[in-house]
Protein backbone atom coordinates (compact mmCIF):
# COMPACT_ATOMS: atom_id res chain seq x y z
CA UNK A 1 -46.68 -18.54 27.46
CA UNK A 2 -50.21 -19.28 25.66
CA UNK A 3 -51.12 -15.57 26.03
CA UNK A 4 -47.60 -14.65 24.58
CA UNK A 5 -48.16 -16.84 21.35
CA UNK A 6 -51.39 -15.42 20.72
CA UNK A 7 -49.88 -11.98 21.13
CA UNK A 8 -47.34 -12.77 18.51
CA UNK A 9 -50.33 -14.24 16.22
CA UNK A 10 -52.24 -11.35 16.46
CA UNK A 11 -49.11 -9.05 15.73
CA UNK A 12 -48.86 -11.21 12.55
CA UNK A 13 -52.01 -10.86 11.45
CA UNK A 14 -51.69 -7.00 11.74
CA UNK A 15 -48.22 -6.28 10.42
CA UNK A 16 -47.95 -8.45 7.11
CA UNK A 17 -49.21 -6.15 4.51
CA UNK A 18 -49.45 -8.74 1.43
CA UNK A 19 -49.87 -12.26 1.21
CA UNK A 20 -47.00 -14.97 0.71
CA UNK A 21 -45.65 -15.15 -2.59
CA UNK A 22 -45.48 -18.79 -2.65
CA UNK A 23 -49.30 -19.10 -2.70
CA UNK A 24 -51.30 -21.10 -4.36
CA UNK A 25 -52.25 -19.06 -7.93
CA UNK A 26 -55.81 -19.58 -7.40
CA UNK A 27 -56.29 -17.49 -4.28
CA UNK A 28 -56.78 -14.11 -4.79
CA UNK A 29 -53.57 -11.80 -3.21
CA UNK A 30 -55.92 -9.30 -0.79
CA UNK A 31 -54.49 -6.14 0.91
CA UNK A 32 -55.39 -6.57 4.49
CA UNK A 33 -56.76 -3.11 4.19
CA UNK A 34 -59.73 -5.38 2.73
CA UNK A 35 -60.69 -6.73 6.18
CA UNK A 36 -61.99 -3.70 7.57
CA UNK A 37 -65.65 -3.12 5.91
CA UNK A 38 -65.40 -6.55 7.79
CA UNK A 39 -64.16 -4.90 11.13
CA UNK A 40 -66.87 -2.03 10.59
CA UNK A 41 -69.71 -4.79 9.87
CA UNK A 42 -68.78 -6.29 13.03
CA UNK A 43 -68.94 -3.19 14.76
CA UNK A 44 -71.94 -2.09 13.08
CA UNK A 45 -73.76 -4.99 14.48
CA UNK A 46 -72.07 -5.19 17.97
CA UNK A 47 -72.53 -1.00 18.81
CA UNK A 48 -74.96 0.36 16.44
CA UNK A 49 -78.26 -1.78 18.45
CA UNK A 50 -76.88 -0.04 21.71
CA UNK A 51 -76.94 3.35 20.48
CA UNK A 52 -79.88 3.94 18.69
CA UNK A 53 -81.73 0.61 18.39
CA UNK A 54 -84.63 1.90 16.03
CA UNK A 55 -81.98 3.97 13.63
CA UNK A 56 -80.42 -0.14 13.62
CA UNK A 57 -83.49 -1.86 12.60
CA UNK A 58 -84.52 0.28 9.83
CA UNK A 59 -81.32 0.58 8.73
CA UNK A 60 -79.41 -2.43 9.10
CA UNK A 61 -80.16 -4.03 5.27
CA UNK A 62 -78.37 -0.37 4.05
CA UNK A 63 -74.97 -0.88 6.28
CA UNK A 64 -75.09 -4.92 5.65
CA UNK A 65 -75.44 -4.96 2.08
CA UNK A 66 -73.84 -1.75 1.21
CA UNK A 67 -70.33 -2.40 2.93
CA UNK A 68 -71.06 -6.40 1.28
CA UNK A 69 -71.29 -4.60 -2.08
CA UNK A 70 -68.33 -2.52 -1.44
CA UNK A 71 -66.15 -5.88 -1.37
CA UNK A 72 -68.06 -7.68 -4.01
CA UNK A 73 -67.03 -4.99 -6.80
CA UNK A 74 -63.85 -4.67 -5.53
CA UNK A 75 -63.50 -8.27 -6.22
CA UNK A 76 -64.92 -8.24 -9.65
CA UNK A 77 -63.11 -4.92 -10.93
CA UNK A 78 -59.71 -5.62 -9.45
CA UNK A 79 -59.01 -9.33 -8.24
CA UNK A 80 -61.11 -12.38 -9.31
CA UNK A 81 -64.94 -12.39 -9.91
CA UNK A 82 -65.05 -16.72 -9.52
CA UNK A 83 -64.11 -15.65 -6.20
CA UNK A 84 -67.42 -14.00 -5.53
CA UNK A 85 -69.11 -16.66 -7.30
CA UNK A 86 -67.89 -19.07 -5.13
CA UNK A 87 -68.75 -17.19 -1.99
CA UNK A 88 -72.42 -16.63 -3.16
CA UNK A 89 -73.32 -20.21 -3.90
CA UNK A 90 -71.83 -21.00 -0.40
CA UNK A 91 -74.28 -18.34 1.07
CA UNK A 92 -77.24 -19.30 -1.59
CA UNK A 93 -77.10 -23.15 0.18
CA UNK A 94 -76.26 -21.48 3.77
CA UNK A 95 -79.60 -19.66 3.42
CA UNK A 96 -81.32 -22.53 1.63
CA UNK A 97 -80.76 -24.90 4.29
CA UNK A 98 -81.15 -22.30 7.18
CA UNK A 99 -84.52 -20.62 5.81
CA UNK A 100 -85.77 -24.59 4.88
CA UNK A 101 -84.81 -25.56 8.19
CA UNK A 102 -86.83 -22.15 10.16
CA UNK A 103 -90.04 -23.26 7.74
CA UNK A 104 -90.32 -26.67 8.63
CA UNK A 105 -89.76 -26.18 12.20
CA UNK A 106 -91.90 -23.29 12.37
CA UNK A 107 -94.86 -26.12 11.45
CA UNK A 108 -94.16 -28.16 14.48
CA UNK A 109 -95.63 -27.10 17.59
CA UNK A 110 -94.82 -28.37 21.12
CA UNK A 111 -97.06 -27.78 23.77
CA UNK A 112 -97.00 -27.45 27.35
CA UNK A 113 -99.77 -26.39 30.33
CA UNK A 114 -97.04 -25.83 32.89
CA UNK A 115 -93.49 -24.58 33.33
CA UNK A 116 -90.29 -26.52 33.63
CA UNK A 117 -87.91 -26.87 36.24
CA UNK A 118 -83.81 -26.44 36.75
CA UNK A 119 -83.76 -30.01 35.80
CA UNK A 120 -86.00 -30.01 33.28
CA UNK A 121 -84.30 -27.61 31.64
CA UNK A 122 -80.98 -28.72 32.08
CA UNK A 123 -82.08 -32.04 30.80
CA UNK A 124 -83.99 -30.51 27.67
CA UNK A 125 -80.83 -28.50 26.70
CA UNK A 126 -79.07 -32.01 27.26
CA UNK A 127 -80.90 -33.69 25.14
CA UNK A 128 -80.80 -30.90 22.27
CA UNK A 129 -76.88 -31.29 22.76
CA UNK A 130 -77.20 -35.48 21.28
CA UNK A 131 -79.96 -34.18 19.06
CA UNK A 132 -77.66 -31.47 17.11
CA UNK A 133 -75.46 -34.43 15.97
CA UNK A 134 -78.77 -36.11 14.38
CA UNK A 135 -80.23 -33.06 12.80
CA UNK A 136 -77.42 -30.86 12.94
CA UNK A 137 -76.68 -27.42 15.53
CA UNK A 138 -79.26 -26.02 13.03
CA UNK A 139 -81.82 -28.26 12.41
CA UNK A 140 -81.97 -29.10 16.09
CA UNK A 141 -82.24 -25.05 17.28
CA UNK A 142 -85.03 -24.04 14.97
CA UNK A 143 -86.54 -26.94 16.34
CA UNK A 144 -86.30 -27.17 19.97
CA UNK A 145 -85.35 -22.90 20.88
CA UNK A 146 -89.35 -22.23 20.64
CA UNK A 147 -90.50 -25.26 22.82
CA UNK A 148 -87.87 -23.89 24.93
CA UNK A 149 -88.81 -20.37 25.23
CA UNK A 150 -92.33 -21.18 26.46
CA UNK A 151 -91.79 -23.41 28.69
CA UNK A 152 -89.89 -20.80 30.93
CA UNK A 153 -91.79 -17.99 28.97
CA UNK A 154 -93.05 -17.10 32.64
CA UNK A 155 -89.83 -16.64 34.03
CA UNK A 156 -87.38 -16.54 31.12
CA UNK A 157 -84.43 -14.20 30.87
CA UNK A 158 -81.49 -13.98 28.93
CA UNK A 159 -78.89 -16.57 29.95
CA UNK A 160 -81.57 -19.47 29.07
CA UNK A 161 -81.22 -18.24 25.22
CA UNK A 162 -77.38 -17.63 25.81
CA UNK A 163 -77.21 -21.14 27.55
CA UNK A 164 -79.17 -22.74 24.32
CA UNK A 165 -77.04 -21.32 21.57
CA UNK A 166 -73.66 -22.59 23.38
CA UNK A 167 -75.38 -26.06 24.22
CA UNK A 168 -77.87 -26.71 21.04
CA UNK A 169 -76.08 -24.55 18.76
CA UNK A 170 -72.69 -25.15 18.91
CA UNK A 171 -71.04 -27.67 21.38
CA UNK A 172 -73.74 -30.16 21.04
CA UNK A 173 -73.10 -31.27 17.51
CA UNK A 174 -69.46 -31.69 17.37
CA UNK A 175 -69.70 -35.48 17.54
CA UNK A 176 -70.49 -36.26 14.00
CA UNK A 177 -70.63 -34.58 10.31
CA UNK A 178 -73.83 -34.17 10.50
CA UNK A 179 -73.61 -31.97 13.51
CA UNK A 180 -71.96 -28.80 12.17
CA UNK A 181 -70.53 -27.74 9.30
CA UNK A 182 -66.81 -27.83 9.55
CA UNK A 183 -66.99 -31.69 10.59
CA UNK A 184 -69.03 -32.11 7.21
CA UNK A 185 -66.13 -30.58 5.34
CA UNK A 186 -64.03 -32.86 6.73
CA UNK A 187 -66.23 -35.75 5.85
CA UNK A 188 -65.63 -34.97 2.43
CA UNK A 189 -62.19 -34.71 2.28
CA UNK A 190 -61.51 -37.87 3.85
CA UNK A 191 -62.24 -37.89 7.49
CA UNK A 192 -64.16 -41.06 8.58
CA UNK A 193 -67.75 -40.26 9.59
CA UNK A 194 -67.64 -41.96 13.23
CA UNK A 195 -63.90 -40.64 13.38
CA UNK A 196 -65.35 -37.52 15.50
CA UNK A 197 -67.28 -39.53 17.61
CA UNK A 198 -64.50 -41.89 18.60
CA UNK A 199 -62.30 -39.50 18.99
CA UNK A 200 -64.40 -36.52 20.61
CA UNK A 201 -66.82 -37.89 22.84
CA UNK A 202 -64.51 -37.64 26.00
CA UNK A 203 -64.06 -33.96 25.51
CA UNK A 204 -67.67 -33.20 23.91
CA UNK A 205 -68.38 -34.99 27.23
CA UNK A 206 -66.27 -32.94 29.96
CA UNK A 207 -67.05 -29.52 28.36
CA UNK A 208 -71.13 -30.39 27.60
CA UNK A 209 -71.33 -31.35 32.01
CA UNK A 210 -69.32 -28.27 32.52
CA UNK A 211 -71.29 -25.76 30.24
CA UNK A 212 -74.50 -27.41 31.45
CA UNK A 213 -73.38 -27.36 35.66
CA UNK A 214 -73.44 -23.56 35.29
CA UNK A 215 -76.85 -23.32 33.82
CA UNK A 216 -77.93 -25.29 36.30
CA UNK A 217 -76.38 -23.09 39.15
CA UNK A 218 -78.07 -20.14 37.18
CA UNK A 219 -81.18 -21.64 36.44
CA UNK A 220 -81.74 -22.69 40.24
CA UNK A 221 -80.99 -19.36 41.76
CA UNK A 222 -83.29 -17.80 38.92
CA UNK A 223 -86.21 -20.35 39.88
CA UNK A 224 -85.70 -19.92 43.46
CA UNK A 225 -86.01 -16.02 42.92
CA UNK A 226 -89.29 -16.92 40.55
CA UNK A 227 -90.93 -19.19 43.20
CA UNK A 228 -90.38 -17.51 46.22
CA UNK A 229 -92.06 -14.57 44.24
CA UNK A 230 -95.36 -16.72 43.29
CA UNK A 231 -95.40 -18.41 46.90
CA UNK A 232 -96.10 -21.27 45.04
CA UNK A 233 -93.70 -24.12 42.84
CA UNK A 234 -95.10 -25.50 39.78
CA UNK A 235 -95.29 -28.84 38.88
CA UNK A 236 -93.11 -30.61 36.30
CA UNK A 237 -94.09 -29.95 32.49
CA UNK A 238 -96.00 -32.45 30.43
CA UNK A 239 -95.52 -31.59 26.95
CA UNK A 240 -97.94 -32.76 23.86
CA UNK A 241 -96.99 -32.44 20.03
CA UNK A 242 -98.76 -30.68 17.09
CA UNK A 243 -97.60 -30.85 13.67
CA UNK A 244 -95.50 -33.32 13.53
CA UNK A 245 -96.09 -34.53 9.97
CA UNK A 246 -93.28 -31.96 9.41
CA UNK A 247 -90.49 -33.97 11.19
CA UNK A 248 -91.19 -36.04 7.53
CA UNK A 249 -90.04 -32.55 6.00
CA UNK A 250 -87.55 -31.95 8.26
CA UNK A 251 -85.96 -35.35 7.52
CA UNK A 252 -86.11 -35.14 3.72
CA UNK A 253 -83.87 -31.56 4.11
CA UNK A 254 -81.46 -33.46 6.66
CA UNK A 255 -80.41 -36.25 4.07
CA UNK A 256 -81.06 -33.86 1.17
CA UNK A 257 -77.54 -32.35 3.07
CA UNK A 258 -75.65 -35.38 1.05
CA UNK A 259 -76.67 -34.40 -2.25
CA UNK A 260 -74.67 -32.71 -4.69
CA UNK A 261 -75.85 -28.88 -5.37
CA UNK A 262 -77.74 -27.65 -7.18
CA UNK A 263 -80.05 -30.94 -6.77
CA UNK A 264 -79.42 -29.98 -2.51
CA UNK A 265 -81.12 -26.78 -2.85
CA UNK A 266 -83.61 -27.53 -4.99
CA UNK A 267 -85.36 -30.71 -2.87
CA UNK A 268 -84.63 -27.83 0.34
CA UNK A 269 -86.86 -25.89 -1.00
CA UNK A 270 -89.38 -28.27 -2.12
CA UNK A 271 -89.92 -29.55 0.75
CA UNK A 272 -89.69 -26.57 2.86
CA UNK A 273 -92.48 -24.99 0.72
CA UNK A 274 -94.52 -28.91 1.03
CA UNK A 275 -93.68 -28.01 4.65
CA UNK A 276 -95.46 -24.45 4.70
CA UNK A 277 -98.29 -25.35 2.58
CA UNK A 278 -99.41 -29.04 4.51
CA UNK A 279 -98.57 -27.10 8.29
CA UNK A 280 -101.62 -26.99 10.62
CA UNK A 281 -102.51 -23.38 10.86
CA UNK A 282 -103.31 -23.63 14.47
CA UNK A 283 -99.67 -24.30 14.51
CA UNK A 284 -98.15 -21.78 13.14
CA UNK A 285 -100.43 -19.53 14.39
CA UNK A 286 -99.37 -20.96 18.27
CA UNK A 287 -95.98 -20.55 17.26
CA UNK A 288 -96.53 -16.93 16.30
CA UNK A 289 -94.98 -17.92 12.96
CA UNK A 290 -93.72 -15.20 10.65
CA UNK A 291 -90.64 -14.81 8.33
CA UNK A 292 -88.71 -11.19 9.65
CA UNK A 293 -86.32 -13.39 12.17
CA UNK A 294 -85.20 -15.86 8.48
CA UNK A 295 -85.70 -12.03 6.36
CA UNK A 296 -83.43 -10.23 9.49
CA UNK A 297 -80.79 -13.55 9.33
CA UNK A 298 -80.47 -13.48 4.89
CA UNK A 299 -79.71 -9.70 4.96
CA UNK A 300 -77.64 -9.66 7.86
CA UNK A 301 -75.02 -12.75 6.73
CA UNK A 302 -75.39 -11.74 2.53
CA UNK A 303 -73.12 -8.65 4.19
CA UNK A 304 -71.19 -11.18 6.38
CA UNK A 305 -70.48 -13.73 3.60
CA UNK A 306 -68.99 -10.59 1.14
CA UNK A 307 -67.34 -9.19 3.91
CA UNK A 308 -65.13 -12.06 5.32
CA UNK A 309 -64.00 -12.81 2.50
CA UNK A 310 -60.69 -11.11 2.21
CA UNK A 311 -60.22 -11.71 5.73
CA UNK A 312 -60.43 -15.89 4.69
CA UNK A 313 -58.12 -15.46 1.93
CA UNK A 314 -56.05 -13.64 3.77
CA UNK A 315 -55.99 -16.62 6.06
CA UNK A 316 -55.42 -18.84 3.50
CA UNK A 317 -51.92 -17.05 1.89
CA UNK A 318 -50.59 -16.43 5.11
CA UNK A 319 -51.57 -19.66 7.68
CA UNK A 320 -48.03 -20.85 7.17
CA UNK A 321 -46.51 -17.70 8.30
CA UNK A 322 -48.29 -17.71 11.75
CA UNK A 323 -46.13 -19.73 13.52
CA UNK A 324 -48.36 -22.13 14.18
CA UNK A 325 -46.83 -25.54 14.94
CA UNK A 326 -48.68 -27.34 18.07
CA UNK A 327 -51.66 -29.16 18.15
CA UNK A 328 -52.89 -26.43 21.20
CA UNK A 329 -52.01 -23.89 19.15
CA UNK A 330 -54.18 -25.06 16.13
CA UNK A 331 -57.05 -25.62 18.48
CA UNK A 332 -56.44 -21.43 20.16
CA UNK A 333 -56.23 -20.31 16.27
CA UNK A 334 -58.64 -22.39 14.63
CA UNK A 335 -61.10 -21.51 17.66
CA UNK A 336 -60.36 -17.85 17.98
CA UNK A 337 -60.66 -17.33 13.99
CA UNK A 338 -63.81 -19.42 14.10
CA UNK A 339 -65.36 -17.04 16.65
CA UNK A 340 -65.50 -14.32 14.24
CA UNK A 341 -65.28 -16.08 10.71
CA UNK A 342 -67.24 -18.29 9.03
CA UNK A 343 -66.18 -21.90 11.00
CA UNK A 344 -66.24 -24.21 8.21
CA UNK A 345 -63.66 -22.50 5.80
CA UNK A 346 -61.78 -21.64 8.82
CA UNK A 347 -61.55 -25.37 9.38
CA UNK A 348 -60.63 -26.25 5.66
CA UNK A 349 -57.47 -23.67 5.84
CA UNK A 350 -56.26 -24.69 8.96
CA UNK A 351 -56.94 -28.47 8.40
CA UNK A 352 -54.56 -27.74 5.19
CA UNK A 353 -52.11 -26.24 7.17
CA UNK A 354 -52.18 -28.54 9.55
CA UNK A 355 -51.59 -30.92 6.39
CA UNK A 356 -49.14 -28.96 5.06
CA UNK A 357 -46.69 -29.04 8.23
CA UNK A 358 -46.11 -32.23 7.75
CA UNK A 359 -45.51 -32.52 4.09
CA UNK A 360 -49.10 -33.33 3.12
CA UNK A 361 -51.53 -32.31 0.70
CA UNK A 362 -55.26 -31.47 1.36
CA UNK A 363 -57.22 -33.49 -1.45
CA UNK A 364 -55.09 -36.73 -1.64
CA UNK A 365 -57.15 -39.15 -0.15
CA UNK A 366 -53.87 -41.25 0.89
CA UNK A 367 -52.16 -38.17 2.72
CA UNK A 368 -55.49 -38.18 4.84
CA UNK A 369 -55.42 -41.56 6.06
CA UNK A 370 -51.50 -41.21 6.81
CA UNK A 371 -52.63 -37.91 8.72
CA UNK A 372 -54.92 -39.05 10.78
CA UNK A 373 -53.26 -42.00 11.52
CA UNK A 374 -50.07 -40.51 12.40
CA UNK A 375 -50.98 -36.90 14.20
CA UNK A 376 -55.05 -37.19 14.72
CA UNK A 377 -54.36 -35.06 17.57
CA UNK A 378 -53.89 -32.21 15.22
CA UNK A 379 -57.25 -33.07 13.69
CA UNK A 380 -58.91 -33.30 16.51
CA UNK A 381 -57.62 -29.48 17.79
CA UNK A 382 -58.82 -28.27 14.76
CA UNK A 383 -62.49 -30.25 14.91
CA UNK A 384 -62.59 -29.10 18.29
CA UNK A 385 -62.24 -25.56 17.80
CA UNK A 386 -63.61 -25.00 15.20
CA UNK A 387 -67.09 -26.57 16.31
CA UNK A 388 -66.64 -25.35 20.36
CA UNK A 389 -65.65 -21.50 19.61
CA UNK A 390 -68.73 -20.64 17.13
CA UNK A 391 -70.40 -20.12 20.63
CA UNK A 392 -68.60 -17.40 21.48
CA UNK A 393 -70.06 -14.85 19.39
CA UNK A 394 -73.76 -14.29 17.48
CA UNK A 395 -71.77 -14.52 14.54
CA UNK A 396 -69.64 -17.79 15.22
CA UNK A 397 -72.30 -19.86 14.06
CA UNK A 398 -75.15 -19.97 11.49
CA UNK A 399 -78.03 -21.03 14.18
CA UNK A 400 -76.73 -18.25 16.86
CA UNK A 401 -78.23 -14.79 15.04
CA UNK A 402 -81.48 -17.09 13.69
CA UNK A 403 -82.16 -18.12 17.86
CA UNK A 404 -81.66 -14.32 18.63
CA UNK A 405 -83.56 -13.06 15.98
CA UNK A 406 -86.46 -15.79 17.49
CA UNK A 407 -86.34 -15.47 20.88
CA UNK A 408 -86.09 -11.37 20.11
CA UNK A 409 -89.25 -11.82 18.04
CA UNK A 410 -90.86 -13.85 20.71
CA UNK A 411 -90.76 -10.86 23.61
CA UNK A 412 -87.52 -12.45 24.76
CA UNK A 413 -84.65 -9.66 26.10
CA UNK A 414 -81.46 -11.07 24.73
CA UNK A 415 -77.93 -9.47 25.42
CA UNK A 416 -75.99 -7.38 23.11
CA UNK A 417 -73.07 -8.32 20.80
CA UNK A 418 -70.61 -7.39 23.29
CA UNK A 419 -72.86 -7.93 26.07
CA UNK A 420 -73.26 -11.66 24.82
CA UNK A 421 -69.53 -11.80 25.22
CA UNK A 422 -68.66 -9.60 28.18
CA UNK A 423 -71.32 -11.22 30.82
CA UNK A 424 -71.57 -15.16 28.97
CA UNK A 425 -68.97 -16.26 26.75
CA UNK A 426 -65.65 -14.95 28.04
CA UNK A 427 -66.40 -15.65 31.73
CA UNK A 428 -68.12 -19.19 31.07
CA UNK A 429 -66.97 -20.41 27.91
CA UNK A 430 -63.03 -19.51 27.82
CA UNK A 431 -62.23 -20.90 31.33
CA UNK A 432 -63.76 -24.32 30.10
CA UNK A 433 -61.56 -23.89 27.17
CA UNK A 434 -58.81 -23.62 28.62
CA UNK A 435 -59.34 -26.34 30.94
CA UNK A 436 -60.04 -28.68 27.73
CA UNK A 437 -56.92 -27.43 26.05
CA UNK A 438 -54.53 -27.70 29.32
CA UNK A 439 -56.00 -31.68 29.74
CA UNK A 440 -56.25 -32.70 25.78
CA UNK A 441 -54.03 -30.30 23.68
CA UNK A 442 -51.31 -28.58 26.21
């Protein structure tokens, strides 16, 4: 039944050719045709590193900014140019706050003489999961991915970096506003800020033990393998701190989250730079410190940002035509969209469908309270989602590419776009999914 109501979704998606006449005036009517230097951006990134990896990395600005431009002028010759506008100063404070983040975490070195355990690990990516909500699925990966790369760096291999972007980088932070950026959204159009965390924890809590029982499994199998090898089993790690006059930094970027732009951008960058210039050099040297992963990151989402575009209005026109009626089927859409799409606008449209179904209008700060009050459950599909499914690709969330592009950069092999999903995130992540949809949302 659930695979039969995607199917019709999808069919949709594919066979409307224009958007709903009965949208709002301010959203740009877009030709699906639109979505595909989207599709071939996708692809680009998913196929073209397989096939000739060095063509890919000297060429990749060329095909990201080229098929970004390609949708940017068709925007300003033919359709609306404050559309673009918008989409830039959303990408101009993604960056900010992304590249801000990378600097002041790049000063802030964590040392350790020996190499951790199953358990360690497990309870390190644990930890990172409560930490995301305080400092945000980005704030907390730039912080902790390096520590957690050389801890294992003698036995490290590629499902302890895919393990850390589901765990730190996604499902961690779904508990408060702070944690990722659809939740903030939602903040400020009404939601309460502990209403996540009353109303999320059970299922942050069922799918965080789940997510983190299979690393485990993995990890102990891998360590067995690793000690059996050495004939000899290390002790636990004991781990000492440099540079940490730039968790001051790090906190003035975190709160400067709350202020309006472009004042936001302006104290990131401050105090990123503060950050860069007052960082121990021993530090950054330790950390092998450099900025192609944050260069790699800008030039691959400024072709993202222009691409997706049409493929969000799109969205927007049409959410009403989807069928989409049930609080499951909010969380499948919202999630599946937000595996692909940029999560926090993919929230906002179905948040105002969601709205909309029931005769309510995004904005009004009464229609919120009578919303949540009265179907929550729909609310909490969407925050769910929208904050669990960024996992499943390197492109569901900001923080995935930026820990691929470090562990990458630090000697680490990491799996493919396809490869990600194929051998991680469809045989791990969707069964646990499912399993939170059939017990919350069915």
């Amino acid at each position: 039944m659930l695979l039969g109501k995607n199917l019709q979704i999808l069919h949709a998606l594919l066979s409307m050719p224009y958007a709903a006449q009965t949208a709002e005036p301010h959203v740009p009517v877009v030709s699906p045709w639109m979505i595909l230097p989207f599709l071939l951006l996708l692809l680009a990134i998913a196929v073209a590193p397989f096939v000739h990896r060095h063509w890919w990395e000297k060429n990749y600005p060329i095909v990201a900014l080229g098929l970004g431009f390609l949708v940017f002028s068709y925007y300003l010759l033919y359709l609306d140019y404050h559309r673009m506008w918008d989409t830039f100063k959303d990408y101009f404070s993604f960056i900010v706050l992304i590249g801000s983040l990378f600097v002041a975490a790049g000063g802030i070195f964590i040392h350790t003489e020996r190499h951790a355990t199953p358990l360690t690990n497990t309870g390190l990516l644990a930890a990172g999961a409560v930490i995301s909500n305080l400092l945000g699925t980005t704030g907390a990966s730039m912080l902790l991915i390096r520590p957690f790369i050389r801890i294992n760096k003698l036995r490290i291999r590629e499902f302890h970096v895919v393990f850390f972007i589901f765990v730190v980088s996604n499902i961690g932070g779904a508990l408060t506003p702070i944690g990722d950026p659809p939740l903030f959204l939602g903040y400020l159009n009404g939601v309460p800020f502990h209403w996540t965390l009353v109303r999320v924890w059970h299922i942050w809590l069922l799918a965080l033990v789940l997510v983190l029982g299979v690393f485990f499994v993995l990890d102990t199998i891998s360590y067995r393998r690793w000690v059996k090898e050495r004939k000899s089993e290390p002790k636990p790690s004991r781990i000492q701190l440099q540079g940490t006059q730039n968790f001051f930094f790090l906190l003035i970027i975190l709160v400067a989250v709350f202020a309006p732009t472009p004042v936001r951008e302006i104290i990131m960058i401050a105090a990123a730079g503060a950050a860069h210039r007052f960082a121990r050099k021993d530090a950054l040297r330790a950390n092998e410190f450099n900025f192609t992963p944050i260069r790699e990151v800008a030039i691959l989402f400024a072709g993202i940002f222009a691409t997706m575009v049409p493929a969000l209005d799109w969205l927007e026109l049409n959410a009403d035509r989807l069928g989409i009626r049930t609080p499951g089927q909010f969380f499948w859409a919202s999630g599946i969209l937000s595996s692909f799409l940029d999560n926090a606008p993919t929230y906002l449209n179905f948040l105002s469908a969601a709205l909309g179904l029931h005769h309510l209008v995004l904005g009004n700060a009464e229609h919120m309270r009578s919303f949540i009050s009265d179907h929550g459950k729909f609310l909490q599909a969407i925050s769910v989602g929208s904050v669990f499914f960024g996992a499943n690709t390197y492109i569901g969330n900001g923080p995935n590419f930026m820990v691929k592009s470090i562990a990458e950069h630090a000697g680490v092999r990491c799996p493919s776009f396809f490869g990600y999903m194929a051998k991680y995130s469809i045989p791990v992540l969707i069964p646990i999914f499912a399993l939170v949809w059939l017990l919350f949302f069915r």
